[in-house]
N, C-alpha and C. Protein backbone atom coordinates (compact mmCIF):
# COMPACT_ATOMS: atom_id res chain seq x y z
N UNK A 1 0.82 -1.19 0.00
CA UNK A 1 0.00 0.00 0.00
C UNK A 1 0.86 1.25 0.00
N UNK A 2 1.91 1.51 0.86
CA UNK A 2 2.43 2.51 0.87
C UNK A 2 3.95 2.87 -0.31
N UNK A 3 3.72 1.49 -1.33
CA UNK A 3 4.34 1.88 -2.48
C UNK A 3 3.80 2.06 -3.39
N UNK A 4 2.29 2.06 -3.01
CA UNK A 4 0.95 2.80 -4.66
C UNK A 4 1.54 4.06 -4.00
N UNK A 5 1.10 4.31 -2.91
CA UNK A 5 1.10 6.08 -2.52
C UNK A 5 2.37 7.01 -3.27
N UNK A 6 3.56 6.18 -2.35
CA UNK A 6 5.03 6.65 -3.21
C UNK A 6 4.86 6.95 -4.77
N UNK A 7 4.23 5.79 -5.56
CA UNK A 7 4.43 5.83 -6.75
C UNK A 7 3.56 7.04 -7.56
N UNK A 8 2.28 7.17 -6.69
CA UNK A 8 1.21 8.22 -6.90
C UNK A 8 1.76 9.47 -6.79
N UNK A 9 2.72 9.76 -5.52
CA UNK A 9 2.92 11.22 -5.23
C UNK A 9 3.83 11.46 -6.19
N UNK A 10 4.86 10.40 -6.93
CA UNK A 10 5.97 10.81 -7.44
C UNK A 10 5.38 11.04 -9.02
N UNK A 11 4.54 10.41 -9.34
CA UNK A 11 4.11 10.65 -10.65
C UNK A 11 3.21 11.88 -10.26
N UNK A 12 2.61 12.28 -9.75
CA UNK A 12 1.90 13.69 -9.76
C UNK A 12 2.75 14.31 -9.83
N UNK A 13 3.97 14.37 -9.13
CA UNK A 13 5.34 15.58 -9.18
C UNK A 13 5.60 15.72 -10.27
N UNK A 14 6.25 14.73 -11.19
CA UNK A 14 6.65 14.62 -12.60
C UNK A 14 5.45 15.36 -12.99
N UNK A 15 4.42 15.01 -13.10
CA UNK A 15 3.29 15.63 -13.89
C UNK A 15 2.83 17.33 -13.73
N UNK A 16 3.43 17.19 -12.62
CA UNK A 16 2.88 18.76 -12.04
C UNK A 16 4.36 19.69 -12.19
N UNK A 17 5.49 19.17 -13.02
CA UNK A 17 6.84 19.69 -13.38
C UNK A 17 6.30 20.02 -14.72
N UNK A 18 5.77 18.81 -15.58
CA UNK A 18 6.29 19.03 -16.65
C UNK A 18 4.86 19.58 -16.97
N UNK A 19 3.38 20.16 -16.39
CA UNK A 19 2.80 21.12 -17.34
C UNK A 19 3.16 22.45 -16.72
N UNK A 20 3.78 22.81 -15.18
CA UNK A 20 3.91 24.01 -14.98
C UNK A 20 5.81 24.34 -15.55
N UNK A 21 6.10 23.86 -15.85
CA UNK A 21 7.39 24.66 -16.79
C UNK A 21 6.78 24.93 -17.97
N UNK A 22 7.79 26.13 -18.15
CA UNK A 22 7.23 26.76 -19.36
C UNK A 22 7.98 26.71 -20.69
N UNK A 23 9.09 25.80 -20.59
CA UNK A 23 9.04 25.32 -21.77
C UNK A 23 8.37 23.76 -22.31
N UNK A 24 7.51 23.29 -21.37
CA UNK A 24 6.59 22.37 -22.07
C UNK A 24 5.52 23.20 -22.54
N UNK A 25 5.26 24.04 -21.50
CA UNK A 25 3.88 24.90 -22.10
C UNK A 25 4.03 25.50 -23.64
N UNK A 26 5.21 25.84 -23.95
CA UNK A 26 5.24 26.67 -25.03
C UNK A 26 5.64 25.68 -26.13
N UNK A 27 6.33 24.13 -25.53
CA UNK A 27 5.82 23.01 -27.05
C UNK A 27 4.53 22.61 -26.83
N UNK A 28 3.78 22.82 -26.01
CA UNK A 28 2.22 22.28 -26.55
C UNK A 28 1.57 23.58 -27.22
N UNK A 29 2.22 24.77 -26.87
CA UNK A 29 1.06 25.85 -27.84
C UNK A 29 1.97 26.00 -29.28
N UNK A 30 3.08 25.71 -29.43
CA UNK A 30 3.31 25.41 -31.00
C UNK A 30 2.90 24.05 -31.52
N UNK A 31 2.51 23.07 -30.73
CA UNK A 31 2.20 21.99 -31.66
C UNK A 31 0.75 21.89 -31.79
N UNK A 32 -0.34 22.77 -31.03
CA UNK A 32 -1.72 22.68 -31.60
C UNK A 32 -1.62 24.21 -32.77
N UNK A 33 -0.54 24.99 -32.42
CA UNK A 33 -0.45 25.87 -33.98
C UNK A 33 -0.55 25.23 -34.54
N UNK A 34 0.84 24.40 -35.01
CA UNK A 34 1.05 23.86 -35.73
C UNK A 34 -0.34 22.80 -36.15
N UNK A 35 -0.42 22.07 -35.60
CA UNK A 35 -1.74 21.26 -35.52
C UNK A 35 -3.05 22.04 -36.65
N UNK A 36 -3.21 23.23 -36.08
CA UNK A 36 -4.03 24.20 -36.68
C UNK A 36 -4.09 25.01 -38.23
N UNK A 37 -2.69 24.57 -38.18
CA UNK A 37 -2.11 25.69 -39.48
C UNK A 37 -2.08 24.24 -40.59
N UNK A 38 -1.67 23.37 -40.05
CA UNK A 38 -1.76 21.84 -41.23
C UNK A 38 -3.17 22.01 -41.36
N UNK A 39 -4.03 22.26 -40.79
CA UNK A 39 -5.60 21.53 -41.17
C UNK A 39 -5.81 22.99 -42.16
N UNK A 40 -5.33 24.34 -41.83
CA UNK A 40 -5.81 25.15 -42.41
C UNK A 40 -5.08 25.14 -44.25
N UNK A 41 -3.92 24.17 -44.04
CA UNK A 41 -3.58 23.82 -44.81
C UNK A 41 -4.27 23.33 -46.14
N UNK A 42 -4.66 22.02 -45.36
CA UNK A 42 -5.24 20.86 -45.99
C UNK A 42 -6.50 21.48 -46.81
N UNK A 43 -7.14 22.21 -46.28
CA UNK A 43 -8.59 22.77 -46.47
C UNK A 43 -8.16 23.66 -47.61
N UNK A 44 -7.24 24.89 -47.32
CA UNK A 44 -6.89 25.80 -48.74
C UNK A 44 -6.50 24.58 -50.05
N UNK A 45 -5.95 23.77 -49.35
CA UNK A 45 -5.72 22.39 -50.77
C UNK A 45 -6.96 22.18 -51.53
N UNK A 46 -8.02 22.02 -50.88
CA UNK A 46 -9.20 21.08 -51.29
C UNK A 46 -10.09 22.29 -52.15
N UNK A 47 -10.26 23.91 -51.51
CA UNK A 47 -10.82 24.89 -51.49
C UNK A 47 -9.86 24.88 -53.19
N UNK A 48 -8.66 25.12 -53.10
CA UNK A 48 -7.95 25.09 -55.21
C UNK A 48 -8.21 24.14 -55.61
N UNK A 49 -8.43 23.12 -55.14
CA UNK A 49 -8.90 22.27 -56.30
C UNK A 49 -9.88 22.04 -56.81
N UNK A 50 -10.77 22.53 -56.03
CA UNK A 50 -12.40 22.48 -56.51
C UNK A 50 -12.53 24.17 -57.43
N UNK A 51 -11.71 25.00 -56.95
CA UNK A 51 -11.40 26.12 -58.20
C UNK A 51 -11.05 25.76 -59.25
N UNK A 52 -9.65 24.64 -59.02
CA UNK A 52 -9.17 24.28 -60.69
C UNK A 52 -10.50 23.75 -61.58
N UNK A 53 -11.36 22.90 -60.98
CA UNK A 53 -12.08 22.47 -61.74
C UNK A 53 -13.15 23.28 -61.97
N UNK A 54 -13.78 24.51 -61.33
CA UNK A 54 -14.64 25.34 -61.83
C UNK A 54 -13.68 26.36 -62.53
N UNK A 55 -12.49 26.44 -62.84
CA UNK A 55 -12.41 26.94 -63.74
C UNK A 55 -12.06 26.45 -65.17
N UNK A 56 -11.49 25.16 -65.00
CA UNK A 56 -11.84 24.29 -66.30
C UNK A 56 -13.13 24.01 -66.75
N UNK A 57 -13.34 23.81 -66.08
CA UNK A 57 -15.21 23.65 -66.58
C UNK A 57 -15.90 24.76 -67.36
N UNK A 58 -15.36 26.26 -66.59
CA UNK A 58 -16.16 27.18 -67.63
C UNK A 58 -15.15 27.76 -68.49
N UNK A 59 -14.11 27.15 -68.38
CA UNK A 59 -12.88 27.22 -70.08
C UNK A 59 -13.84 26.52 -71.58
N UNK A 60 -14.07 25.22 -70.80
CA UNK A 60 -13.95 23.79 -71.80
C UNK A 60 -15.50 24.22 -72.16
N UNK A 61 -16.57 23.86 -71.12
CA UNK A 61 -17.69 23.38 -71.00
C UNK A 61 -19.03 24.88 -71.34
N UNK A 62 -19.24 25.29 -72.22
CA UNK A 62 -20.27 26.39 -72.73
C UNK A 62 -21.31 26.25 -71.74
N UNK A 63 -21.97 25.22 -71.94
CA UNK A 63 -23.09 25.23 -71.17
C UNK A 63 -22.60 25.16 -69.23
N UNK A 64 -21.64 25.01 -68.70
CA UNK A 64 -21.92 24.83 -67.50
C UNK A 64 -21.17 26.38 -67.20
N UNK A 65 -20.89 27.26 -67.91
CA UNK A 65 -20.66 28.68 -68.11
C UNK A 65 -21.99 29.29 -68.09
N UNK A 66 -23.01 29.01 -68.88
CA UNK A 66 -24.32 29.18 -68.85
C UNK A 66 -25.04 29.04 -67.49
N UNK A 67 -24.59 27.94 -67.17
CA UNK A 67 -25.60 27.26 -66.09
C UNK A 67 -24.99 28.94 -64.95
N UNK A 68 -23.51 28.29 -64.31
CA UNK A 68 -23.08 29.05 -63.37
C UNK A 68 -23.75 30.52 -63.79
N UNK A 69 -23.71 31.14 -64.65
CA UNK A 69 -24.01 32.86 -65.20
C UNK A 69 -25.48 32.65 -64.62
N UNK A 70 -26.45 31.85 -65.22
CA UNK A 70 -27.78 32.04 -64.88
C UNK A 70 -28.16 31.55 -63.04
N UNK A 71 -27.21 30.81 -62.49
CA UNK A 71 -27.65 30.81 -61.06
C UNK A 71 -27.19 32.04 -60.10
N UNK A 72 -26.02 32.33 -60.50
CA UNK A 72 -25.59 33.02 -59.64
C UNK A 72 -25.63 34.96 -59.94
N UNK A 73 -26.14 34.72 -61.37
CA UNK A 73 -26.50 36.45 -61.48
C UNK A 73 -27.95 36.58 -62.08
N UNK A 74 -28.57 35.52 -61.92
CA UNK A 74 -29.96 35.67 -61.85
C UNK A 74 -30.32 36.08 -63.08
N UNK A 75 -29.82 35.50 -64.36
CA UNK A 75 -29.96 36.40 -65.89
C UNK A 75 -30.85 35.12 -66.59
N UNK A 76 -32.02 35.65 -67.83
CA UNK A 76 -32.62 34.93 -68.40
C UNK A 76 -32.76 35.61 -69.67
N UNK A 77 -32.35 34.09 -70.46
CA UNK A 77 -32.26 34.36 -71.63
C UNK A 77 -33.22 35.02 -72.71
N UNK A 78 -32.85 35.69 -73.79
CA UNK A 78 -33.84 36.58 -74.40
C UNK A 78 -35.37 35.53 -75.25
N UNK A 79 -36.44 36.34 -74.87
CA UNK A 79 -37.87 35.22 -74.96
C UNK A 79 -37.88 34.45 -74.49
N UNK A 80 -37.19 34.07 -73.00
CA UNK A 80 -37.63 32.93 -72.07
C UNK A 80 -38.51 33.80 -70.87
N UNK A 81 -39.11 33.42 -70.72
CA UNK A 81 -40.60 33.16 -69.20
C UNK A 81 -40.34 33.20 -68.17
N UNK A 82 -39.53 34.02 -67.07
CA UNK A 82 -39.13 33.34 -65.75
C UNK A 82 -40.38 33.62 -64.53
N UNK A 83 -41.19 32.53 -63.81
CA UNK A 83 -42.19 32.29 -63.36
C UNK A 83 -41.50 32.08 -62.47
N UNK A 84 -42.14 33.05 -61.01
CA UNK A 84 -41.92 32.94 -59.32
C UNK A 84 -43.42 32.92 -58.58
N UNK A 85 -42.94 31.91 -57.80
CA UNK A 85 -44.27 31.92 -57.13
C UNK A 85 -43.84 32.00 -55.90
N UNK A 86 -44.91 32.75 -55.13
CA UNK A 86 -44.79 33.26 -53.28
C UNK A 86 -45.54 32.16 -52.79
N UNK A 87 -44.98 31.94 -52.13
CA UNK A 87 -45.94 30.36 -51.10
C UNK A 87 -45.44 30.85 -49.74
């Protein structure tokens, strides 16, 4: 029994060294930067590549140039009908 205790107090010490020094503190706040800045990474990756392909698409593709123009600036083509209904 009184070598759980020993072993308890001595590992709380270690533990209670190594988060109140401050150079552990300052490798755990660069490695959730770091941590932070990879994911913000990863995401600007995914965010260009889904650009590369909307902008190949309205290089190559006429109609999905069309499509994007008519959703997003609300334009209709000359003698077409555009019907809204309020519900």
């Amino acid at each position: 029994m009184k070598k759980f205790k020993v072993r308890y107090v001595v590992f709380m010490v270690i533990l209670l060294i190594l988060i109140l020094n401050k150079g552990n503190r300052v490798l755990l706040e660069n490695f959730f930067s770091q941590y932070k800045l990879k994911k913000n990474i990863k995401n600007a990756c995914r965010q260009n590549d889904l650009f590369k392909k909307r902008i190949y698409y309205l290089e190559k593709e006429p109609i999905y140039l069309e499509k994007m123009v008519r959703s997003e600036l609300d334009v209709t083509a000359q003698y077409e009908i555009e019907y809204r209904f309020n519900i």
